[in-house]
N, C-alpha and C. Protein backbone atom coordinates (compact mmCIF):
# COMPACT_ATOMS: atom_id res chain seq x y z
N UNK A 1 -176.38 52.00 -351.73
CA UNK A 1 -175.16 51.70 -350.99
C UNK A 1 -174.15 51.05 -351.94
N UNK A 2 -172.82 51.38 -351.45
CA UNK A 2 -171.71 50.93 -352.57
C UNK A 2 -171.73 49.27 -352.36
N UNK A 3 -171.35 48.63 -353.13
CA UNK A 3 -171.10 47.38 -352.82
C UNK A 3 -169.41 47.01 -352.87
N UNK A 4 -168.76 45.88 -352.50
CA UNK A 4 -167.62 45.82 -352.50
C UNK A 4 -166.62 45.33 -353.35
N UNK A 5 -167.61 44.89 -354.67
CA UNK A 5 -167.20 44.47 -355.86
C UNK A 5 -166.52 46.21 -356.63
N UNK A 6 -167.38 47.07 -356.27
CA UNK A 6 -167.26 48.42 -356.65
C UNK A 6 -165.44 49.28 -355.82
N UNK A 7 -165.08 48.85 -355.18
CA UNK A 7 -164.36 49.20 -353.98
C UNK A 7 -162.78 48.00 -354.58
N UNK A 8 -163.68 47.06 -355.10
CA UNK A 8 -162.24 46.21 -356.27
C UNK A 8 -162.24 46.79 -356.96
N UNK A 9 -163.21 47.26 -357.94
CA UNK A 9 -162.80 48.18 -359.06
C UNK A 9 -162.16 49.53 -358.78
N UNK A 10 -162.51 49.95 -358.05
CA UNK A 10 -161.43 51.12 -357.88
C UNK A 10 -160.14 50.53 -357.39
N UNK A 11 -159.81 49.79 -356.66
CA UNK A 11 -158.49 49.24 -356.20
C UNK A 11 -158.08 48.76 -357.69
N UNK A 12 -158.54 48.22 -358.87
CA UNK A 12 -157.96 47.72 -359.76
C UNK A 12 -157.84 49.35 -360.53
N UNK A 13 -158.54 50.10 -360.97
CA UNK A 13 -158.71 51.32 -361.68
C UNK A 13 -157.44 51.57 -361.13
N UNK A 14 -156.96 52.43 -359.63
CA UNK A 14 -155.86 52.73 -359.36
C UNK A 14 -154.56 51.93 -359.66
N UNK A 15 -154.29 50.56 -359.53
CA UNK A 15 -153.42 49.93 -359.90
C UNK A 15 -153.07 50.39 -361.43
N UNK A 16 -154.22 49.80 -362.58
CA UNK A 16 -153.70 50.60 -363.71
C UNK A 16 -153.33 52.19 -363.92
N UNK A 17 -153.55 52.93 -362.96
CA UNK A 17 -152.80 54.39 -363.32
C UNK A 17 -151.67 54.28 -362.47
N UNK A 18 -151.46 53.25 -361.83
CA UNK A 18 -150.12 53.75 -361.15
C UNK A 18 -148.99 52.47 -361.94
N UNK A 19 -149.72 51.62 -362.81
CA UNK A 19 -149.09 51.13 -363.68
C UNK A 19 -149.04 51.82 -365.19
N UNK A 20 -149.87 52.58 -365.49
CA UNK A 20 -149.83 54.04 -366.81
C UNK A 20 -148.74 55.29 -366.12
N UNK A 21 -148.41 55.98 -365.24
CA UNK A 21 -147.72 56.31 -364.45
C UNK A 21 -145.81 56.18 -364.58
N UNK A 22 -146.06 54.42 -364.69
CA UNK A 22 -144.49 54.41 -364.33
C UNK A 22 -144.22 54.21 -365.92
N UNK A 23 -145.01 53.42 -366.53
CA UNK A 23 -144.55 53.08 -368.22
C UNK A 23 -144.37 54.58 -368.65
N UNK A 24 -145.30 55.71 -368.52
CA UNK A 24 -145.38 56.96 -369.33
C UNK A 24 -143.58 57.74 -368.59
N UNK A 25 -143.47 56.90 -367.40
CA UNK A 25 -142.45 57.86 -366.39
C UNK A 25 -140.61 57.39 -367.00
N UNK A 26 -141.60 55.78 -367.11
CA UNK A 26 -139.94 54.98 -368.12
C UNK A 26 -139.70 55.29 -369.61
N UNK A 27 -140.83 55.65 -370.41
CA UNK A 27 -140.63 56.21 -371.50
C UNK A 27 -139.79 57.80 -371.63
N UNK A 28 -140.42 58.49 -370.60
CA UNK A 28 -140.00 60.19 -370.80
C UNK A 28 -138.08 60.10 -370.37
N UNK A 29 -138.17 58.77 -369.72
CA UNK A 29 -136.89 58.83 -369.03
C UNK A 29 -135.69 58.42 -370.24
N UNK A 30 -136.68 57.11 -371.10
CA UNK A 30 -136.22 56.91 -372.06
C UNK A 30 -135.48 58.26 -373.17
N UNK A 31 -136.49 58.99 -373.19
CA UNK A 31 -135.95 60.04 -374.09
C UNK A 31 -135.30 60.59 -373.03
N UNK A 32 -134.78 61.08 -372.14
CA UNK A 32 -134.36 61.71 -371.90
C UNK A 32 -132.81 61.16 -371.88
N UNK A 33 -132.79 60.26 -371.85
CA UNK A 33 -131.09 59.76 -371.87
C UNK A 33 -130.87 59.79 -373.32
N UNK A 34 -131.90 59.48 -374.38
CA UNK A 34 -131.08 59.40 -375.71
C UNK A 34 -131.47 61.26 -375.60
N UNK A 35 -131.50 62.09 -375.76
CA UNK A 35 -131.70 63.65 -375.88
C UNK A 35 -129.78 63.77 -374.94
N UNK A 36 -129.71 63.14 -373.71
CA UNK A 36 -128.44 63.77 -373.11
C UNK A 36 -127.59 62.78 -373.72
N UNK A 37 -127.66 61.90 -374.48
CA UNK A 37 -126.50 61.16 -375.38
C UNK A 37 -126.10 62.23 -376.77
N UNK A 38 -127.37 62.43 -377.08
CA UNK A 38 -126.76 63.76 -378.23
C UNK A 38 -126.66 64.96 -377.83
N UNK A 39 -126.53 65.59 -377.06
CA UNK A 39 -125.90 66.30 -376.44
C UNK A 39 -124.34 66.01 -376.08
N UNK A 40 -124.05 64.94 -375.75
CA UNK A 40 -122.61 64.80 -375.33
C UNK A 40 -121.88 64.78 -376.54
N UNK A 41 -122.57 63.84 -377.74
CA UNK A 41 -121.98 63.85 -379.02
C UNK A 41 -121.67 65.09 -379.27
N UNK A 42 -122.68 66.00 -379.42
CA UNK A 42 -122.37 67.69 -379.88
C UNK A 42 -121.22 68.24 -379.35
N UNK A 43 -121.11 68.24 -378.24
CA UNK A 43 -119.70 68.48 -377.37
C UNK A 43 -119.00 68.20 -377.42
N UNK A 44 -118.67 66.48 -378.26
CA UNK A 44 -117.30 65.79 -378.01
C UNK A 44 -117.03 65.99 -380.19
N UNK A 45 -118.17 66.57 -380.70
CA UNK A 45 -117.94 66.93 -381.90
C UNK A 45 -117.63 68.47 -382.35
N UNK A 46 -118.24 69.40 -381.25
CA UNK A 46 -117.42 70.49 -381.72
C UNK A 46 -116.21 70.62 -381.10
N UNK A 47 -115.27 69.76 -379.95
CA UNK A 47 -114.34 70.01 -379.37
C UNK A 47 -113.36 69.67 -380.62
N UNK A 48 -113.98 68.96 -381.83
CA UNK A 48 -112.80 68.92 -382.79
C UNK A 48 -112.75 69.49 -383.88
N UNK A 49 -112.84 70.63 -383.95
CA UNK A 49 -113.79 71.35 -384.71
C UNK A 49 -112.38 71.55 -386.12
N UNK A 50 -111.13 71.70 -385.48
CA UNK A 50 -110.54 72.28 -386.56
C UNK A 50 -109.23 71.21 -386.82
N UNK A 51 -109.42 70.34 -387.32
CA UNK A 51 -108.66 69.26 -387.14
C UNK A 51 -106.98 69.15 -387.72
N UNK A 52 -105.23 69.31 -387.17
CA UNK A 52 -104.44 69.52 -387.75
C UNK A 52 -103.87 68.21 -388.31
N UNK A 53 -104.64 66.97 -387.66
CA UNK A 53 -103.28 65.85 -387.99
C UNK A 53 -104.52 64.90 -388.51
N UNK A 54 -103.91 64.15 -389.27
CA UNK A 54 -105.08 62.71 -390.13
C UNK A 54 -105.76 61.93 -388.88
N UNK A 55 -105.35 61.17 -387.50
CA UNK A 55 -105.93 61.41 -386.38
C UNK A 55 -107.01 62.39 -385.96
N UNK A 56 -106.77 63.01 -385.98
CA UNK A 56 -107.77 64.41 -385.62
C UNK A 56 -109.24 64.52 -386.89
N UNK A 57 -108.45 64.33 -387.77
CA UNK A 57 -109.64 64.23 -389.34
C UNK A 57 -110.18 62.88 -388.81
N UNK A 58 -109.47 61.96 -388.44
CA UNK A 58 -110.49 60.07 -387.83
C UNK A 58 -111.51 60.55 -387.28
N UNK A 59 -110.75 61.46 -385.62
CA UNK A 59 -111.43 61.67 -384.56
C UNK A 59 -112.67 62.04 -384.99
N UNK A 60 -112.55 62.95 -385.93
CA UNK A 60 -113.63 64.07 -386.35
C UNK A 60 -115.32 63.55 -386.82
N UNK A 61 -114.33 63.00 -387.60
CA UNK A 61 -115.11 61.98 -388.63
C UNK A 61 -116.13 60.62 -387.76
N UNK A 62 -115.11 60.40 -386.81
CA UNK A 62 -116.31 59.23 -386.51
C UNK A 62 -117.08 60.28 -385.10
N UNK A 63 -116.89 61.36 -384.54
CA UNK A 63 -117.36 62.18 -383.91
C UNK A 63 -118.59 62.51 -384.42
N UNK A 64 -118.70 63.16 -386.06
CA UNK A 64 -119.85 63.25 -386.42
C UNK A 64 -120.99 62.05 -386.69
N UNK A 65 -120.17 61.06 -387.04
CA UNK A 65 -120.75 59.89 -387.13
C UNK A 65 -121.67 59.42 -386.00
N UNK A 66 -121.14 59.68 -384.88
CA UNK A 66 -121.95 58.99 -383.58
C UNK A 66 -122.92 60.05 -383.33
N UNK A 67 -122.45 61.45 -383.65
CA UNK A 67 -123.82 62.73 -383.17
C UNK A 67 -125.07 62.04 -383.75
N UNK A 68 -124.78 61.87 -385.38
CA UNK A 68 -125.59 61.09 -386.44
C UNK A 68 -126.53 60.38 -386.36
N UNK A 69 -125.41 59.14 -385.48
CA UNK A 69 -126.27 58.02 -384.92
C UNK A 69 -127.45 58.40 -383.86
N UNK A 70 -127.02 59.55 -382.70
CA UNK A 70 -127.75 59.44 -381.59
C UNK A 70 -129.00 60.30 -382.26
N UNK A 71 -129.27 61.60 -383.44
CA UNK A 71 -129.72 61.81 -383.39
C UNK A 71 -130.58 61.18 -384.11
N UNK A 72 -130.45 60.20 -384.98
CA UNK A 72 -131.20 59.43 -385.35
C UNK A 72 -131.87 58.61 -384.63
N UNK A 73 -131.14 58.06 -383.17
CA UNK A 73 -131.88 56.92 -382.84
C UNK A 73 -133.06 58.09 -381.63
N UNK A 74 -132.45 59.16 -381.93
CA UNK A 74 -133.57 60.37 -380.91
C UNK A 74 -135.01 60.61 -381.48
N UNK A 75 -134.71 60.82 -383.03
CA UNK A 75 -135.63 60.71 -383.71
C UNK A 75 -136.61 59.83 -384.24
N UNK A 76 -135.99 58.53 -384.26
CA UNK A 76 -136.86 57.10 -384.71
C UNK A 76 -137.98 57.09 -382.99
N UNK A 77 -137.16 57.31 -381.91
CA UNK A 77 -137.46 56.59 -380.35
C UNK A 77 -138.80 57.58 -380.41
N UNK A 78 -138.48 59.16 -380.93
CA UNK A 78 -139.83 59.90 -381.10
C UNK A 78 -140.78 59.80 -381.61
N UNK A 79 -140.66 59.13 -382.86
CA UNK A 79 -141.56 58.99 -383.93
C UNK A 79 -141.93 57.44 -383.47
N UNK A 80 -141.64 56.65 -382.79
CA UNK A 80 -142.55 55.44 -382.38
C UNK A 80 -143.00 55.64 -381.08
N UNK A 81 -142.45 56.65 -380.47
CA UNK A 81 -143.03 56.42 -379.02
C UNK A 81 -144.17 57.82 -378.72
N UNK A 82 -144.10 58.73 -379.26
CA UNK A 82 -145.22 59.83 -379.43
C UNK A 82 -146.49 59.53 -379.32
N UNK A 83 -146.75 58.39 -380.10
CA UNK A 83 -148.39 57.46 -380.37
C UNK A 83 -148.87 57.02 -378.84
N UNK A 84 -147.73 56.57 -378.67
CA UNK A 84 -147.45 55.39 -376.98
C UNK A 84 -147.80 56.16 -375.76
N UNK A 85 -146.90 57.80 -376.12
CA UNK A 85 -147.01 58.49 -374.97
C UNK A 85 -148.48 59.34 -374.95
N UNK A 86 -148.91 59.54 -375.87
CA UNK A 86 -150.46 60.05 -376.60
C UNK A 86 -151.48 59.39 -375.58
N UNK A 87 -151.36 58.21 -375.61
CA UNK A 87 -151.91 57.00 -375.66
C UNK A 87 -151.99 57.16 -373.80
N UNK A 88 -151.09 56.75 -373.54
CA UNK A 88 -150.90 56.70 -371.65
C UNK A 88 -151.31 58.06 -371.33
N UNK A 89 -151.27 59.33 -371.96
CA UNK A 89 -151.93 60.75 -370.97
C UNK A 89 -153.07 60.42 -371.20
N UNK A 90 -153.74 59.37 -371.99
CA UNK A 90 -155.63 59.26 -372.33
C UNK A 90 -155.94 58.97 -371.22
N UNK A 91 -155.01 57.37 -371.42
CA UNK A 91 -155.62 56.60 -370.46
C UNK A 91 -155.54 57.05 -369.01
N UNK A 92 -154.61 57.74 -368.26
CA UNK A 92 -154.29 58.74 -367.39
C UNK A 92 -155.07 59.22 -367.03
N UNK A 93 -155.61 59.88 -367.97
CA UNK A 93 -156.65 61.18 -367.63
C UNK A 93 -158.15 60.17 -367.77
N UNK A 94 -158.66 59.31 -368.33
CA UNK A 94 -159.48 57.92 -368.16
C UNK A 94 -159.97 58.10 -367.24
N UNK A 95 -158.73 56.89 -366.62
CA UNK A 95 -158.90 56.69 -365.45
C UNK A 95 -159.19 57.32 -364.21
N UNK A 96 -158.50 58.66 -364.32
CA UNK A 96 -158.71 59.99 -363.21
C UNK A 96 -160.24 60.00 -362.99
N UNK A 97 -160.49 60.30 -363.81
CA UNK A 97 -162.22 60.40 -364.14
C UNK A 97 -162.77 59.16 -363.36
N UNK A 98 -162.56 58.15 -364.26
CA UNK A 98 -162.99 56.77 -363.36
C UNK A 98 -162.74 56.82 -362.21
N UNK A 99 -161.84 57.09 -361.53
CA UNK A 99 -161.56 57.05 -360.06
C UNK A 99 -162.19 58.06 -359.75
N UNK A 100 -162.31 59.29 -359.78
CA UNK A 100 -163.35 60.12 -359.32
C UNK A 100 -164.98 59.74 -358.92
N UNK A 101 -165.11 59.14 -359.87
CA UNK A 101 -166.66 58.86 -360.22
C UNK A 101 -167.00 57.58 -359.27
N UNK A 102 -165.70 56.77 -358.93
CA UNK A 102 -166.02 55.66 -358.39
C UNK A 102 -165.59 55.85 -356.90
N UNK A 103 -165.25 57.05 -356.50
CA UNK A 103 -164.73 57.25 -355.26
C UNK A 103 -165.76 58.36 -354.52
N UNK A 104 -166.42 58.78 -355.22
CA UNK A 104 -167.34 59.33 -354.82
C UNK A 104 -168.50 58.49 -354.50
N UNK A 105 -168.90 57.08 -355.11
CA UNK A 105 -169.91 56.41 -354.69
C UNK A 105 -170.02 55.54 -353.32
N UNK A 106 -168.00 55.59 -353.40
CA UNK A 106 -167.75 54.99 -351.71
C UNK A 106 -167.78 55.35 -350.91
N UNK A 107 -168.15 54.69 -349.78
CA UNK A 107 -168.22 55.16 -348.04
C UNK A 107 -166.64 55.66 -347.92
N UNK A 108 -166.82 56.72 -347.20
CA UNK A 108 -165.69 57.48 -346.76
C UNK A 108 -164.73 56.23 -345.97
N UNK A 109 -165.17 55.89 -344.88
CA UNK A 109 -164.56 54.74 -343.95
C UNK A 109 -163.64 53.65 -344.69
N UNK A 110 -164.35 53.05 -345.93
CA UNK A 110 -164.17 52.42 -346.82
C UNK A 110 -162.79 52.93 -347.44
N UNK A 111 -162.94 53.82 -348.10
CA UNK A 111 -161.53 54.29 -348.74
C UNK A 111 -160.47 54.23 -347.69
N UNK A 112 -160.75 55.11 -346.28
CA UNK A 112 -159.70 55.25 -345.19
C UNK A 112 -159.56 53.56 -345.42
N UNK A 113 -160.08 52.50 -344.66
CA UNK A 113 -159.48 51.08 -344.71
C UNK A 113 -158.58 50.70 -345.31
N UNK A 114 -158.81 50.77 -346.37
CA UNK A 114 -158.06 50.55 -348.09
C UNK A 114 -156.97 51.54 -347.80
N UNK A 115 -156.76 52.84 -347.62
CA UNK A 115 -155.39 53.29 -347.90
C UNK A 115 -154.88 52.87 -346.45
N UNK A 116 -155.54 52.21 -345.18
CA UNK A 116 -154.68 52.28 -344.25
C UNK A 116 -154.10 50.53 -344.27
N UNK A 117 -154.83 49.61 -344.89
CA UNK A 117 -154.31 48.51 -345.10
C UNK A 117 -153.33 48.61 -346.39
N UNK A 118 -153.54 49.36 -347.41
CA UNK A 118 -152.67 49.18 -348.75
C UNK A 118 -151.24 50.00 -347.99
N UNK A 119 -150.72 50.63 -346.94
CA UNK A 119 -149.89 50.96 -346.25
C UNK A 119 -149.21 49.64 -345.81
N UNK A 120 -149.91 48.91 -344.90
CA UNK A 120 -149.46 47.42 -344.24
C UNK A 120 -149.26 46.68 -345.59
N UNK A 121 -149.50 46.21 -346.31
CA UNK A 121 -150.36 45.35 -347.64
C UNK A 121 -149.82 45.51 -348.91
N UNK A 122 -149.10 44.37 -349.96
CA UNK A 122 -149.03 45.47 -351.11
C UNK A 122 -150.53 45.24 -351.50
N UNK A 123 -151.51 43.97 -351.21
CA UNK A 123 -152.38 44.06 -352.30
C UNK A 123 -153.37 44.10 -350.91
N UNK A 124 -154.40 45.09 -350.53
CA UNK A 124 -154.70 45.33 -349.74
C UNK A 124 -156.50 44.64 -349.85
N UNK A 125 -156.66 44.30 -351.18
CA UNK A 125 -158.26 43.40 -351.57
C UNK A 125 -158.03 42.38 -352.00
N UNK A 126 -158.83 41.74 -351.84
CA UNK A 126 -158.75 40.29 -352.37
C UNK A 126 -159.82 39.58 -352.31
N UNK A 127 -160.08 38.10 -353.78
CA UNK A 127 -161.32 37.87 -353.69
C UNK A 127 -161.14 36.72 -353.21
N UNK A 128 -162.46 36.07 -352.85
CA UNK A 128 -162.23 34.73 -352.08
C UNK A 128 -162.78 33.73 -353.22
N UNK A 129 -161.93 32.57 -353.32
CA UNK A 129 -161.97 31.42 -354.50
C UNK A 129 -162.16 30.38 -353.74
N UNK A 130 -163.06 29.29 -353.58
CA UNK A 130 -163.24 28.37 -352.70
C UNK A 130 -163.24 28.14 -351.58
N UNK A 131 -164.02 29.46 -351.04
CA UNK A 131 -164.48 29.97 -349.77
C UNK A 131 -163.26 29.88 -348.83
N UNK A 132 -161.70 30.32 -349.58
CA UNK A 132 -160.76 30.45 -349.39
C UNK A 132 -160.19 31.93 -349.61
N UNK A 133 -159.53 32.61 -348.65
CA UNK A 133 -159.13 34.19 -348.96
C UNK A 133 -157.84 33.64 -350.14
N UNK A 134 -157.69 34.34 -351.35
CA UNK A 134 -156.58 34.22 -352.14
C UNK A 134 -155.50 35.29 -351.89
N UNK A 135 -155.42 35.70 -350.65
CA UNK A 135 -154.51 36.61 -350.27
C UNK A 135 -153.75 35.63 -349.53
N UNK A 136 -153.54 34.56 -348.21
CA UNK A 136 -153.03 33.91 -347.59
C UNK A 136 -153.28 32.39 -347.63
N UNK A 137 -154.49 32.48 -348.65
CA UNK A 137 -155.20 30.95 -349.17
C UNK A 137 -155.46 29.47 -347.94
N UNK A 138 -155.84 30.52 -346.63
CA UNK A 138 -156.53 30.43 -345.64
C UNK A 138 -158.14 30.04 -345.81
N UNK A 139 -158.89 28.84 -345.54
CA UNK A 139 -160.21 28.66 -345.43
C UNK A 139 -161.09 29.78 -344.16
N UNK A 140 -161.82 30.36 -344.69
CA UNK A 140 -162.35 31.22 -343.81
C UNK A 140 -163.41 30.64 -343.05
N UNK A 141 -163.18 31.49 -341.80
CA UNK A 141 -164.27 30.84 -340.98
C UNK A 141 -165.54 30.97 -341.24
N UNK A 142 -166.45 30.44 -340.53
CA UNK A 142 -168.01 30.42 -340.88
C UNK A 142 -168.78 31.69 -340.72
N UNK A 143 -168.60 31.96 -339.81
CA UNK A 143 -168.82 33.69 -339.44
C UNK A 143 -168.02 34.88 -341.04
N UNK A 144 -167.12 34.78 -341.14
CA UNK A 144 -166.88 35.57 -342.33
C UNK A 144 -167.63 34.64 -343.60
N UNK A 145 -167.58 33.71 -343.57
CA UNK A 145 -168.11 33.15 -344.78
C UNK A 145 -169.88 33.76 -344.98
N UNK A 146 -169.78 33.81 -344.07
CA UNK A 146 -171.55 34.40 -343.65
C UNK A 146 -171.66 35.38 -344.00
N UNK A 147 -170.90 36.27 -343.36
CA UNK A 147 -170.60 37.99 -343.56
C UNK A 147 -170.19 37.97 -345.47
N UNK A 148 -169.27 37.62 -345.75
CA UNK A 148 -168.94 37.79 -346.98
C UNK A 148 -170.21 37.57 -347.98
N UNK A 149 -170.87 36.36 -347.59
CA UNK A 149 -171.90 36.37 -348.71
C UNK A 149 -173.10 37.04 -348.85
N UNK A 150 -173.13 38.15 -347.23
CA UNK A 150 -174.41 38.74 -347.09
C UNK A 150 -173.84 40.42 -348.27
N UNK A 151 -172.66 40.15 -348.13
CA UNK A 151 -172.00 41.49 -348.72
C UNK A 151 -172.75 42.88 -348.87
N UNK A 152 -173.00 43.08 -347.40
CA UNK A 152 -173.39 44.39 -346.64
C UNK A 152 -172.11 45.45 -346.17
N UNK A 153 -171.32 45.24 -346.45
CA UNK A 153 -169.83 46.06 -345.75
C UNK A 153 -168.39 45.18 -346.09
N UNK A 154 -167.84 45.79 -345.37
CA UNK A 154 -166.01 45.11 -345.55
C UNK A 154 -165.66 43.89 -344.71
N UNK A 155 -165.66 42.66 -345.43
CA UNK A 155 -165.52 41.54 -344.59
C UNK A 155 -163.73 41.43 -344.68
N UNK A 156 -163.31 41.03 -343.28
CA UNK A 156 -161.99 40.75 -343.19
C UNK A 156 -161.17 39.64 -343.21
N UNK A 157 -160.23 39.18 -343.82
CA UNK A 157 -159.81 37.90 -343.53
C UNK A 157 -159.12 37.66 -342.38
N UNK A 158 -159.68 36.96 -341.40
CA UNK A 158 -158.99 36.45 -340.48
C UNK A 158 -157.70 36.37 -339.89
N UNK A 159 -157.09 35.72 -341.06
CA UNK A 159 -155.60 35.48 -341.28
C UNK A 159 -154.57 36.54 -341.55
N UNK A 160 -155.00 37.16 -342.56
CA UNK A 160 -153.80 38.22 -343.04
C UNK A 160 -154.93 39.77 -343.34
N UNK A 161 -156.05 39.88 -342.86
CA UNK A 161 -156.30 40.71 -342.50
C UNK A 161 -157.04 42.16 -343.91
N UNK A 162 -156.87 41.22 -345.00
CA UNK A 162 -157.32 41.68 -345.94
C UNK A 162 -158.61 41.72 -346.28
N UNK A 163 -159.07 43.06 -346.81
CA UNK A 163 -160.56 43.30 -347.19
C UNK A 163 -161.14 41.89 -348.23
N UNK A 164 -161.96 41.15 -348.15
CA UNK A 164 -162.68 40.03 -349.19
C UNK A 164 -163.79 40.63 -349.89
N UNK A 165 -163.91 40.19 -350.71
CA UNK A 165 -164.52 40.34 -352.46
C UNK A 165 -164.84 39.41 -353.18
C-alpha cells in the first residue's frame, strides 16, 4: 500500500516540473523577443539602404550598428542559455518518468483528492510540525492526531481542510 509520504513526493515532483515548465517557457520567450528585436533592426536597416544626404549616411550607420548589437546579444543569450535549456528538457523528461512511476503506485481516490483539493488550494499537502497542520498552523485534534500517526490513508486537517503528512 502507498503511503502518504509517497503522495508528498509526487505533489513535490509535480511542483518542480511545473516550476522546469515556466523557467524553460521564460527562457524560449526570452529568445524570442531578442530574435524579433533583430528582426526589426533588419527592417529599419534595409529601409536605408541607399543613403542621399550625410543624415541618411548617420541614420545608416547607427542602423547597422544596432542590427550588430541585437545580433550579438541573440547570439551570446544562445550560447549561454542552450546548456540551461538542455538542462530543463532532462529534467522535464526526469521528472515525467518520476511522476509516472510514482502515480502508478497511488490509490486512484488519492490522486482524485489531490487534484480536487489542489483546485480549492494552492498547496493542497501539508506536513504537520508540532502536531500542528503547517497549512493554517491550527493544533489538530486528537482524533486526527491519532489517524495521522497510524498513517493508513489521507488524514484531513480540520481547519483548512488539507491532506497531512
Amino acid at each position: 500500500m502507498a503511503s502518504v509520504k509517497q503522495l508528498l513526493e509526487w505533489h513535490v515532483k509535480q511542483e518542480s516540473l511545473v516550476a522546469a515548465r515556466a523557467a524553460h517557457a521564460q527562457l524560449e520567450k526570452m529568445q524570442g523577443e531578442l530574435a524579433q528585436s533583430v528582426a526589426l533592426c533588419e527592417q529599419k536597416a534595409a529601409a536605408l539602404v541607399n543613403p542621399t544626404t550625410p543624415d541618411e549616411e548617420i541614420a545608416q550607420l547607427l542602423a547597422e550598428q544596432e542590427l550588430w548589437l541585437a545580433r550579438k546579444a541573440l547570439a551570446q543569450f544562445d550560447d549561454e542559455q542552450e546548456a540551461q535549456l538542455l538542462k530543463l528538457l532532462q529534467r522535464m523528461q526526469e521528472l515525467d518518468f518520476e511522476l509516472a512511476i510514482l502515480g502508478q503506485s497511488l490509490p486512484e481516490e488519492w490522486a482524485a483528492e489531490y487534484y480536487r483539493l489542489a483546485k480549492l488550494k494552492q498547496n493542497p499537502i501539508v506536513e504537520v510540525k508540532g502536531e500542528a497542520c503547517t497549512g493554517c498552523f491550527r493544533e489538530l485534534s486528537l482524533h486526527n492526531r491519532n489517524e495521522w500517526r497510524r498513517g493508513k490513508g489521507l488524514v484531513h486537517c480540520d481547519e483548512c481542510g488539507r491532506i497531512l503528512v
